[in-house]
PDB file of N, CA and C in Angstrom:
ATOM      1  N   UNK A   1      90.418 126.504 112.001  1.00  0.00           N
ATOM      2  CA  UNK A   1      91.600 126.623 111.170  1.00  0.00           C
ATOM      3  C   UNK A   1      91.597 125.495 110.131  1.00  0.00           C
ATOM      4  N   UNK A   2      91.650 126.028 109.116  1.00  0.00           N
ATOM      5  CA  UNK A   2      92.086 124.649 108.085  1.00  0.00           C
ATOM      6  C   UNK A   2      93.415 124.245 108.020  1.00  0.00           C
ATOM      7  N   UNK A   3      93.497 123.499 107.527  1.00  0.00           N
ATOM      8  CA  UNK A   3      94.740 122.219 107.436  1.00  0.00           C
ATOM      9  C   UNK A   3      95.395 122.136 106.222  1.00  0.00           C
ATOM     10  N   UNK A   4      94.506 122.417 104.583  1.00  0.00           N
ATOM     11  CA  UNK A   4      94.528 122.292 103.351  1.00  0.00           C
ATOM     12  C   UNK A   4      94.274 123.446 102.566  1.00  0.00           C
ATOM     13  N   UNK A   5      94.905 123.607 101.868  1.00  0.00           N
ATOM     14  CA  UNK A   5      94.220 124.799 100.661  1.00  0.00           C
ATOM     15  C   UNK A   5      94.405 124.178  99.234  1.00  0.00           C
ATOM     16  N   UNK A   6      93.670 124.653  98.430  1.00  0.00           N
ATOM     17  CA  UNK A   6      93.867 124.513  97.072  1.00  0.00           C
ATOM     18  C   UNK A   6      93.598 125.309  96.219  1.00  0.00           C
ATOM     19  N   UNK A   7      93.947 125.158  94.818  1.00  0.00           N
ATOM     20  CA  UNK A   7      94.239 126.778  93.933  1.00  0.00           C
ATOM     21  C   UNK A   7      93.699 125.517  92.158  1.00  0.00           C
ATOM     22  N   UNK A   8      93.535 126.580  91.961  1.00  0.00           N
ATOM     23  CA  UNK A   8      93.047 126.114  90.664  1.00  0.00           C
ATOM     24  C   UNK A   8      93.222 126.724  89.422  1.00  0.00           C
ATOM     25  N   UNK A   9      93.999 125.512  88.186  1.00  0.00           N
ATOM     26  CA  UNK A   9      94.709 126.485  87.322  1.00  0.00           C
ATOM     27  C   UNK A   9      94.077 125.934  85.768  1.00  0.00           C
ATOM     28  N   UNK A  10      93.268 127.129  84.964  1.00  0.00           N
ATOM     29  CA  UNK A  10      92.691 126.478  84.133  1.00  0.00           C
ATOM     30  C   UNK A  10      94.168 126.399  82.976  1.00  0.00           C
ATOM     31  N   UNK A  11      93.701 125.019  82.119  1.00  0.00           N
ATOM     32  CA  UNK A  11      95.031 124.692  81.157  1.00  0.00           C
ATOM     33  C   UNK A  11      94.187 124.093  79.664  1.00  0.00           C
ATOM     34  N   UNK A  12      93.700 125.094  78.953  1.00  0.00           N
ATOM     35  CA  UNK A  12      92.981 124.735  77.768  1.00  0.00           C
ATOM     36  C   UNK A  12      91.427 124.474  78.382  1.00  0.00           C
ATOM     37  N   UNK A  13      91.105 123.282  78.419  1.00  0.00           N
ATOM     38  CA  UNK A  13      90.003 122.978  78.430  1.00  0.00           C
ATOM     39  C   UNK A  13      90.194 122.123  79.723  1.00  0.00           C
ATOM     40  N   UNK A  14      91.503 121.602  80.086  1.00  0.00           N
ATOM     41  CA  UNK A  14      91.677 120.848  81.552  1.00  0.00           C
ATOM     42  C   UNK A  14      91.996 122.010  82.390  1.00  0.00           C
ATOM     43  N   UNK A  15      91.489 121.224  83.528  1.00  0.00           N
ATOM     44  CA  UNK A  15      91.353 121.788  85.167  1.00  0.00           C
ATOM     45  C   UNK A  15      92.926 121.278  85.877  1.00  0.00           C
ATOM     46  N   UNK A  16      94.310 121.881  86.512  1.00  0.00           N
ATOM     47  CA  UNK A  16      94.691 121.476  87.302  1.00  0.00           C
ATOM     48  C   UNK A  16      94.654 121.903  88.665  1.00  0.00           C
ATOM     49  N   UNK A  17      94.449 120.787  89.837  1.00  0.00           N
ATOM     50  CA  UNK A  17      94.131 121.145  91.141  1.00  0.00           C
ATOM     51  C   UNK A  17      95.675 121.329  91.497  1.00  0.00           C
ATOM     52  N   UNK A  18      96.501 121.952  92.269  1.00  0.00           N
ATOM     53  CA  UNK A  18      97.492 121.888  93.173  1.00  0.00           C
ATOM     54  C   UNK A  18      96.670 121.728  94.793  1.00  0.00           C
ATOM     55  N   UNK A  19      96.961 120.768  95.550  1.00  0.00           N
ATOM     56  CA  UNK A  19      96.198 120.572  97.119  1.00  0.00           C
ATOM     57  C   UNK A  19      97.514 120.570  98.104  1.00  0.00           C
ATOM     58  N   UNK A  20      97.303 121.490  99.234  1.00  0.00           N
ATOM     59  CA  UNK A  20      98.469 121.233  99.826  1.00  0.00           C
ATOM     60  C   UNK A  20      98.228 121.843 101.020  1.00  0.00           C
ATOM     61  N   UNK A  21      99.322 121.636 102.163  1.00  0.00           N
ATOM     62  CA  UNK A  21      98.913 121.718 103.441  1.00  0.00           C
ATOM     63  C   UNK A  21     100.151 121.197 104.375  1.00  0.00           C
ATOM     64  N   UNK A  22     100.438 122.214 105.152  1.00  0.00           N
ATOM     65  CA  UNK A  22     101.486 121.878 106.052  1.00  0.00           C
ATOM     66  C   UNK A  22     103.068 122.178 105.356  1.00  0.00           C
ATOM     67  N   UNK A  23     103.717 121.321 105.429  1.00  0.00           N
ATOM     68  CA  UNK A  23     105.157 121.111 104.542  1.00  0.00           C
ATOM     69  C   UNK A  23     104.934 120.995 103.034  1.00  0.00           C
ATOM     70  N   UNK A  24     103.813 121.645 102.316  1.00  0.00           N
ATOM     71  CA  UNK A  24     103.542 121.546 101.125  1.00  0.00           C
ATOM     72  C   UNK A  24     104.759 120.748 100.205  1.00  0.00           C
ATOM     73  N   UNK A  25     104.162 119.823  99.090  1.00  0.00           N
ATOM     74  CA  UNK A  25     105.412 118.922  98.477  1.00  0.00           C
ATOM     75  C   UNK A  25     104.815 118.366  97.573  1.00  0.00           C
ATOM     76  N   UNK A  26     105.157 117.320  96.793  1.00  0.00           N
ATOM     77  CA  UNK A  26     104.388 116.873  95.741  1.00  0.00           C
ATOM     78  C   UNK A  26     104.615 115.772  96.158  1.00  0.00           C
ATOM     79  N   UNK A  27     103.670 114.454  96.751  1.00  0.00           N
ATOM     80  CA  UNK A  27     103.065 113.120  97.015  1.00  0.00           C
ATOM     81  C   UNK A  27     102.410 112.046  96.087  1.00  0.00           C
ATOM     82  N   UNK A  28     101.668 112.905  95.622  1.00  0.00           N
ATOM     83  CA  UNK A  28     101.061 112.181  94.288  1.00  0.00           C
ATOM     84  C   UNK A  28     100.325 113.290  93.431  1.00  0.00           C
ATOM     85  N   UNK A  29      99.965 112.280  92.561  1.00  0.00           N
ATOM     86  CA  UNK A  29      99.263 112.862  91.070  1.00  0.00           C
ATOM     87  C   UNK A  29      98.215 111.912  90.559  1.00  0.00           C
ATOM     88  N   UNK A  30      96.657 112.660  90.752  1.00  0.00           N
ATOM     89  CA  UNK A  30      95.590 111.820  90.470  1.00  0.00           C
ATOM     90  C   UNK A  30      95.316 112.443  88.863  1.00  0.00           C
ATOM     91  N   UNK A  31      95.094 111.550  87.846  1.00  0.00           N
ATOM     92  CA  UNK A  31      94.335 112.257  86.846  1.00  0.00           C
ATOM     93  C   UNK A  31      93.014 111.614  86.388  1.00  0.00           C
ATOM     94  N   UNK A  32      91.970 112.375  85.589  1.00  0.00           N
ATOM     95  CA  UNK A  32      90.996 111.597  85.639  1.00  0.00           C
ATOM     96  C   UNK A  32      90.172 112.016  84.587  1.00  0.00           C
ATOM     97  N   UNK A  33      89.258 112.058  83.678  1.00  0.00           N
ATOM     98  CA  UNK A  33      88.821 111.921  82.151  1.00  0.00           C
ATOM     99  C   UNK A  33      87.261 112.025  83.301  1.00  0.00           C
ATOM    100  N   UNK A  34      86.122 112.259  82.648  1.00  0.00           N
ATOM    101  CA  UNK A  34      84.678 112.435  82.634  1.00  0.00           C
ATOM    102  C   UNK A  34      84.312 111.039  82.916  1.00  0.00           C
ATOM    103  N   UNK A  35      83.208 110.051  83.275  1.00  0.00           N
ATOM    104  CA  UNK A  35      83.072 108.837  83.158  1.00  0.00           C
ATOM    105  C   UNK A  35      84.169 107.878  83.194  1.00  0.00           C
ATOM    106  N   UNK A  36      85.425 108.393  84.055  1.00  0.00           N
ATOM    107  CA  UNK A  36      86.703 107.086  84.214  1.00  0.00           C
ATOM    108  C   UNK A  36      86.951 107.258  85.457  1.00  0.00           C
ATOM    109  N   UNK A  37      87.522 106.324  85.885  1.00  0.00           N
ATOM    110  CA  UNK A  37      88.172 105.588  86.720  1.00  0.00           C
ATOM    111  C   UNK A  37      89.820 107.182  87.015  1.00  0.00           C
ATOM    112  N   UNK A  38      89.810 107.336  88.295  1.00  0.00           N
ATOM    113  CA  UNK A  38      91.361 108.223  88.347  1.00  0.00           C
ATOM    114  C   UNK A  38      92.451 107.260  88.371  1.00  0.00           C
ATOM    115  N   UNK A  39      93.375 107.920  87.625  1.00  0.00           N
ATOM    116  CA  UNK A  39      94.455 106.758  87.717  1.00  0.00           C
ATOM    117  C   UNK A  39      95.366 107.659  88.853  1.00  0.00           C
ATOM    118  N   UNK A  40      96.521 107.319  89.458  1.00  0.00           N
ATOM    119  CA  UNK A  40      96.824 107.560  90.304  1.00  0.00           C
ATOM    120  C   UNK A  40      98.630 107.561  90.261  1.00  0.00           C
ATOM    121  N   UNK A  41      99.872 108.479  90.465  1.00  0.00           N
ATOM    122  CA  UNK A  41     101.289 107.819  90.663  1.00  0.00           C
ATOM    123  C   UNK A  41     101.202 108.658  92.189  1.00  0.00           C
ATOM    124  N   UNK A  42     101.538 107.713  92.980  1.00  0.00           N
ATOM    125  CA  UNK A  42     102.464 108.020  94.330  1.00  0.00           C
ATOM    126  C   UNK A  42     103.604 107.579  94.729  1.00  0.00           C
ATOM    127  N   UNK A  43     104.221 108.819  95.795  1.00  0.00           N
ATOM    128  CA  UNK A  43     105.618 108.466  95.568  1.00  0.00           C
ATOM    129  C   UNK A  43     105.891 107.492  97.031  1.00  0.00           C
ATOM    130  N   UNK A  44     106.793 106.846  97.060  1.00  0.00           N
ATOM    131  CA  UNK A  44     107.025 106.085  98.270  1.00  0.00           C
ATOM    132  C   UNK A  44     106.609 106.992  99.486  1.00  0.00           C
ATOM    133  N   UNK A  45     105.474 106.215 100.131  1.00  0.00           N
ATOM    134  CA  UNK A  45     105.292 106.927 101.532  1.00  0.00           C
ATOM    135  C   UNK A  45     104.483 107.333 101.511  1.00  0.00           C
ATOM    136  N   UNK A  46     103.470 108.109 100.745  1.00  0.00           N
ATOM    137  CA  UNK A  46     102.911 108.964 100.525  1.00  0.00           C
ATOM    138  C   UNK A  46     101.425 108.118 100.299  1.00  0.00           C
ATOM    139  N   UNK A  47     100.533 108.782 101.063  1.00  0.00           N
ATOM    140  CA  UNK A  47      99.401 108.417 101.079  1.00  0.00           C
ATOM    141  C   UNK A  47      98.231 109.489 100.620  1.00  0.00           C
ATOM    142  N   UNK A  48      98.522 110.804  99.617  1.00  0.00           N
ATOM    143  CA  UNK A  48      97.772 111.551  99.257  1.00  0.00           C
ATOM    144  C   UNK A  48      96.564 111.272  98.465  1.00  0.00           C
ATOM    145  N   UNK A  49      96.909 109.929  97.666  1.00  0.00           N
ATOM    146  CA  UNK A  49      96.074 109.415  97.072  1.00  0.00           C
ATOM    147  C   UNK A  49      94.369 108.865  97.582  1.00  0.00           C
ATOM    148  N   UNK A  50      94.916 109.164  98.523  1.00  0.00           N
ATOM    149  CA  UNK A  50      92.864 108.827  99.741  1.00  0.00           C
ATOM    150  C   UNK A  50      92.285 109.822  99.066  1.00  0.00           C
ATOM    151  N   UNK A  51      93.086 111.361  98.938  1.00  0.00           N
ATOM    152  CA  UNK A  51      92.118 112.273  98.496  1.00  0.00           C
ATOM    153  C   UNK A  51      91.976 113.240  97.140  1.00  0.00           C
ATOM    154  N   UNK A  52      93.389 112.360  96.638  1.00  0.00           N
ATOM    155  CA  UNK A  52      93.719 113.798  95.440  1.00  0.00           C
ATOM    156  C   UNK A  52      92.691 112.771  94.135  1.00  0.00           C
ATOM    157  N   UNK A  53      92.295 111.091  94.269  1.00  0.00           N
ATOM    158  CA  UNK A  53      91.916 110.266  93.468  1.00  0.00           C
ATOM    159  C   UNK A  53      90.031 110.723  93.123  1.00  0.00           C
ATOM    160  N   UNK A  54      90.076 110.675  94.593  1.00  0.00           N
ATOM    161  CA  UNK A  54      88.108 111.290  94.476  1.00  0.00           C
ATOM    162  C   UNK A  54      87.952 112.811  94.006  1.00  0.00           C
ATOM    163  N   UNK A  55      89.010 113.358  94.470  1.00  0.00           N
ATOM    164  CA  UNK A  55      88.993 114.876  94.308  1.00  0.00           C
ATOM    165  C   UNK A  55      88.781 114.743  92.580  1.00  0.00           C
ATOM    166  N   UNK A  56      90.043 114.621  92.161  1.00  0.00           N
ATOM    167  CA  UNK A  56      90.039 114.517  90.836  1.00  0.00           C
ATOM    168  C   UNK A  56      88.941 113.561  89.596  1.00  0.00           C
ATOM    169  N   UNK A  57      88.128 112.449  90.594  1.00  0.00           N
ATOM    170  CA  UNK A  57      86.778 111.767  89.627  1.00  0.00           C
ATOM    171  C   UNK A  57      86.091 112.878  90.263  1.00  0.00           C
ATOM    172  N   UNK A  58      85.929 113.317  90.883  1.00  0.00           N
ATOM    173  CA  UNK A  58      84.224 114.134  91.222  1.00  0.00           C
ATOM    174  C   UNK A  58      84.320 115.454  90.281  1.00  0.00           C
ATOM    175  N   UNK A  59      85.129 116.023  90.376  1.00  0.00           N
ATOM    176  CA  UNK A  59      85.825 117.155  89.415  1.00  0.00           C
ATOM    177  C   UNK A  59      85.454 117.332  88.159  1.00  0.00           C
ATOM    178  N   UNK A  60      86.072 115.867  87.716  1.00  0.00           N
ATOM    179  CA  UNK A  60      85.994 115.652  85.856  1.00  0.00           C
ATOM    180  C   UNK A  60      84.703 115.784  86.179  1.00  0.00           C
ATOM    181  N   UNK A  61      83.767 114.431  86.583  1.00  0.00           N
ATOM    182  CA  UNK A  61      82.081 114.245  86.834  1.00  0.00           C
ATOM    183  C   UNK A  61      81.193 115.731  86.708  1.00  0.00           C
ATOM    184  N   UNK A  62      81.771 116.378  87.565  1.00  0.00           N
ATOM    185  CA  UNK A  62      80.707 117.566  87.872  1.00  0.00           C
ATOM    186  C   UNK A  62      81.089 119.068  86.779  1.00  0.00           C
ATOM    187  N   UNK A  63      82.201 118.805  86.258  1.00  0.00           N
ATOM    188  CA  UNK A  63      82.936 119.897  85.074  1.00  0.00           C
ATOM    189  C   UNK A  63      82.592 119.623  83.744  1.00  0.00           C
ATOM    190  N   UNK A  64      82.937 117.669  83.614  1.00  0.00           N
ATOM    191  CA  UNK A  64      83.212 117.306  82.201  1.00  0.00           C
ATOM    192  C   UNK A  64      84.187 117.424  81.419  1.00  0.00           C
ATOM    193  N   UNK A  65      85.563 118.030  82.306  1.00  0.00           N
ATOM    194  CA  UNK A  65      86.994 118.191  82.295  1.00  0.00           C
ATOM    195  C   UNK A  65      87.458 117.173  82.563  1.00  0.00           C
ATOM    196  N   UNK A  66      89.170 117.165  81.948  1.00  0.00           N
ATOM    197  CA  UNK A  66      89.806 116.240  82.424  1.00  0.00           C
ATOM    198  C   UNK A  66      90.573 117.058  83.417  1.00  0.00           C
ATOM    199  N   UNK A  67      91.042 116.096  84.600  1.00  0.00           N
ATOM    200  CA  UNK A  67      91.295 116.895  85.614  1.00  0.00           C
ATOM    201  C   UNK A  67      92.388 116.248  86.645  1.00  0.00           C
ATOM    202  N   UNK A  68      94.033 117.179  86.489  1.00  0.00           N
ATOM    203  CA  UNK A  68      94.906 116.463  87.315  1.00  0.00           C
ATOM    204  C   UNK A  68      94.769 117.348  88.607  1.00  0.00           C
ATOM    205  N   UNK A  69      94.962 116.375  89.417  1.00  0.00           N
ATOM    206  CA  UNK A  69      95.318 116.802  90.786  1.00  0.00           C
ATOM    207  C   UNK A  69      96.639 116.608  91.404  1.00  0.00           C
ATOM    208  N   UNK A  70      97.784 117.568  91.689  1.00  0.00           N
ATOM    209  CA  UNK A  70      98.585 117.745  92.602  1.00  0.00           C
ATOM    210  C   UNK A  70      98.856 117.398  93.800  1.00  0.00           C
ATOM    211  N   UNK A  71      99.254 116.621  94.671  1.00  0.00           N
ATOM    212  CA  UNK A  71      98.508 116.783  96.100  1.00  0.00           C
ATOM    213  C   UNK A  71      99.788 116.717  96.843  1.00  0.00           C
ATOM    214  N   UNK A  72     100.178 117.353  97.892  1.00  0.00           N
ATOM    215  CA  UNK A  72     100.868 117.275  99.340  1.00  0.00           C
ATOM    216  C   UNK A  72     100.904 118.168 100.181  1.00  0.00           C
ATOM    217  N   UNK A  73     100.470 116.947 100.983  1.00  0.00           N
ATOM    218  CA  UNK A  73      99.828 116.749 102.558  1.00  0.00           C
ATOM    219  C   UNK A  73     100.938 116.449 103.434  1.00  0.00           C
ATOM    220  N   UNK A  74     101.511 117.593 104.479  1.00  0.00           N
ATOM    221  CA  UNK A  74     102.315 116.948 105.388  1.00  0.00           C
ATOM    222  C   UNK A  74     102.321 117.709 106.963  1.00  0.00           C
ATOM    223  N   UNK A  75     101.865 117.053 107.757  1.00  0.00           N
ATOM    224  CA  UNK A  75     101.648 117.283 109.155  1.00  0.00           C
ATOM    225  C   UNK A  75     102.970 116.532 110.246  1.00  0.00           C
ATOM    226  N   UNK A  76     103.718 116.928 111.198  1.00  0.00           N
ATOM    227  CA  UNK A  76     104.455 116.151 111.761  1.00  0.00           C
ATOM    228  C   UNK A  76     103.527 115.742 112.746  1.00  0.00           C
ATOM    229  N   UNK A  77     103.304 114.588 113.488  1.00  0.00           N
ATOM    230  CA  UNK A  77     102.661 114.248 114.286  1.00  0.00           C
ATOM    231  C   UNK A  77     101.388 114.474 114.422  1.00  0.00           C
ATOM    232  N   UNK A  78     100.358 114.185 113.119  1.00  0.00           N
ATOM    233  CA  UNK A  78      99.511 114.695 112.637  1.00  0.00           C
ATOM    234  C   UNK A  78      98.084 113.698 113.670  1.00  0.00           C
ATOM    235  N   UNK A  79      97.407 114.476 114.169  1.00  0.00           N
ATOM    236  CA  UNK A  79      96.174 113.415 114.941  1.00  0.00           C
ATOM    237  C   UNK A  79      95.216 112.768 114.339  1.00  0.00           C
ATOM    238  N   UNK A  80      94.751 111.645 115.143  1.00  0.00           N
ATOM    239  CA  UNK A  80      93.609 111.160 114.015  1.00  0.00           C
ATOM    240  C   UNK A  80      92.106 112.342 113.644  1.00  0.00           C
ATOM    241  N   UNK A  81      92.329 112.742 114.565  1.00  0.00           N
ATOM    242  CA  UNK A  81      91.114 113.666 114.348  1.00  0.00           C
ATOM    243  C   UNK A  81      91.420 115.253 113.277  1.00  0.00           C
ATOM    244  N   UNK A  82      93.060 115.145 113.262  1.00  0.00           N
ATOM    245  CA  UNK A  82      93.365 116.376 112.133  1.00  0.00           C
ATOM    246  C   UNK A  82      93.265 115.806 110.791  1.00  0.00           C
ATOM    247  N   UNK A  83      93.663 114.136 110.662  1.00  0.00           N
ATOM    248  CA  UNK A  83      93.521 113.726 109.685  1.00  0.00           C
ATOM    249  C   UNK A  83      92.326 113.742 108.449  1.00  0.00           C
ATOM    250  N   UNK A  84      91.362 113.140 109.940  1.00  0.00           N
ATOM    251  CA  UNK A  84      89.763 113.361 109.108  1.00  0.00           C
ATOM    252  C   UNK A  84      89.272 114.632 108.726  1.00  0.00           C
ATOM    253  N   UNK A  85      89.985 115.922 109.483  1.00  0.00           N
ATOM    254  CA  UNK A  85      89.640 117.155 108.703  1.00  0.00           C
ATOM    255  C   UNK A  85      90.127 116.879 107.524  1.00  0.00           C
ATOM    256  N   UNK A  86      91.499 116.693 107.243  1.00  0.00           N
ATOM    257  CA  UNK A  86      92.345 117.071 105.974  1.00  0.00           C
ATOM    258  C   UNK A  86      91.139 116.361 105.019  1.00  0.00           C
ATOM    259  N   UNK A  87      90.268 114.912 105.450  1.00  0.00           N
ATOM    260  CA  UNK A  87      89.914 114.478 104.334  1.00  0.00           C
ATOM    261  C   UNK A  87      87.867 114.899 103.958  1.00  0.00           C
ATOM    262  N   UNK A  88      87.852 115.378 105.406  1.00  0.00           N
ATOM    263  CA  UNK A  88      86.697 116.283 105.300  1.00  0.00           C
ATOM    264  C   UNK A  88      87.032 117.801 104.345  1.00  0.00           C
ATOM    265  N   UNK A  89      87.991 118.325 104.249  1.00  0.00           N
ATOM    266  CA  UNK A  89      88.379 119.674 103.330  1.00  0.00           C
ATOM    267  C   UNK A  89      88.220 119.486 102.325  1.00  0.00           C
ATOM    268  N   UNK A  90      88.683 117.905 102.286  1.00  0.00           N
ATOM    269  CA  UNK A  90      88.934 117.784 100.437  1.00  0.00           C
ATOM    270  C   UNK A  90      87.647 117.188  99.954  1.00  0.00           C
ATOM    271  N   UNK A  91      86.947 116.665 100.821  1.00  0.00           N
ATOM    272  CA  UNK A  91      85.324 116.265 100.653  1.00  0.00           C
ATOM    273  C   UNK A  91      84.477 117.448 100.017  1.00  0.00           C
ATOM    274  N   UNK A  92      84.772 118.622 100.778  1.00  0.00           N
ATOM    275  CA  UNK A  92      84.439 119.970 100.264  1.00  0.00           C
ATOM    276  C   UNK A  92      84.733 120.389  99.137  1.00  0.00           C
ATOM    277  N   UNK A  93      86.079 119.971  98.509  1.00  0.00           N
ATOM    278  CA  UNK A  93      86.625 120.654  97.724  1.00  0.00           C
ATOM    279  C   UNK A  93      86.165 120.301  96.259  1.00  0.00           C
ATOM    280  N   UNK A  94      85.683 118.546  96.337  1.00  0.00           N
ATOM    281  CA  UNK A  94      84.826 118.132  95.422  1.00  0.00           C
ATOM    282  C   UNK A  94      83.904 118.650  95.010  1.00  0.00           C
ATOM    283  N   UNK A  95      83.327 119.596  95.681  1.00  0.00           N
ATOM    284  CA  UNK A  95      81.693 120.527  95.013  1.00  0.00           C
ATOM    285  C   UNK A  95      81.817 121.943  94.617  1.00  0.00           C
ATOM    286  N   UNK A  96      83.523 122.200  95.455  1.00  0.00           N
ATOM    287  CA  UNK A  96      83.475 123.617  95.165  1.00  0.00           C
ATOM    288  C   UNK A  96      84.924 124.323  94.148  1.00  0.00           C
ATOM    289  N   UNK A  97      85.690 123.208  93.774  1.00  0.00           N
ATOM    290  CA  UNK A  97      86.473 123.318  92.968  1.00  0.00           C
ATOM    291  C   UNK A  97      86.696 123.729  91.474  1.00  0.00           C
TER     292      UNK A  97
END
């Protein structure tokens, strides 16, 4: 069973990711340019940024898009071992996005 899904919405010549999973919500917002650095806003609490930041550099990297990412992630009593899926999915999602 997966944990995460994501959808992909082309916008001109940029890529936006929406990533979400569980209590779907909005956590943060990675954006990121070809050859840069993702910049990152999260909202108090929210730790989406582990994955919506790489998601969104590997993206631009492998497209040549600029590329925002959406992300929320919410599990109640979430395990360490569901966690590392959520960030194994999005590991995936880098090659196939």
């Amino acid at each position: 069973m997966t944990l995460t899904w994501i959808e992909k919405r082309e916008m001109g010549d940029d890529l936006l990711l929406l990533l979400g999973g569980g209590a779907t919500h909005i956590g943060c917002v990675a954006v990121c340019e070809p050859g840069e650095e993702p910049r990152t806003i999260s909202l108090v609490g929210h730790k989406e940024d582990v994955v919506a930041a790489p998601l969104a550099q590997a993206v631009a990297s492998r497209t040549g898009r600029r590329v925002a990412v959406v992300a929320g992630i919410h599990y109640d009593e979430i395990t360490t071992e569901q966690i590392q899926q959520v960030i194994d999915e999005c590991k995936e999602y880098e090659v196939g996005a």
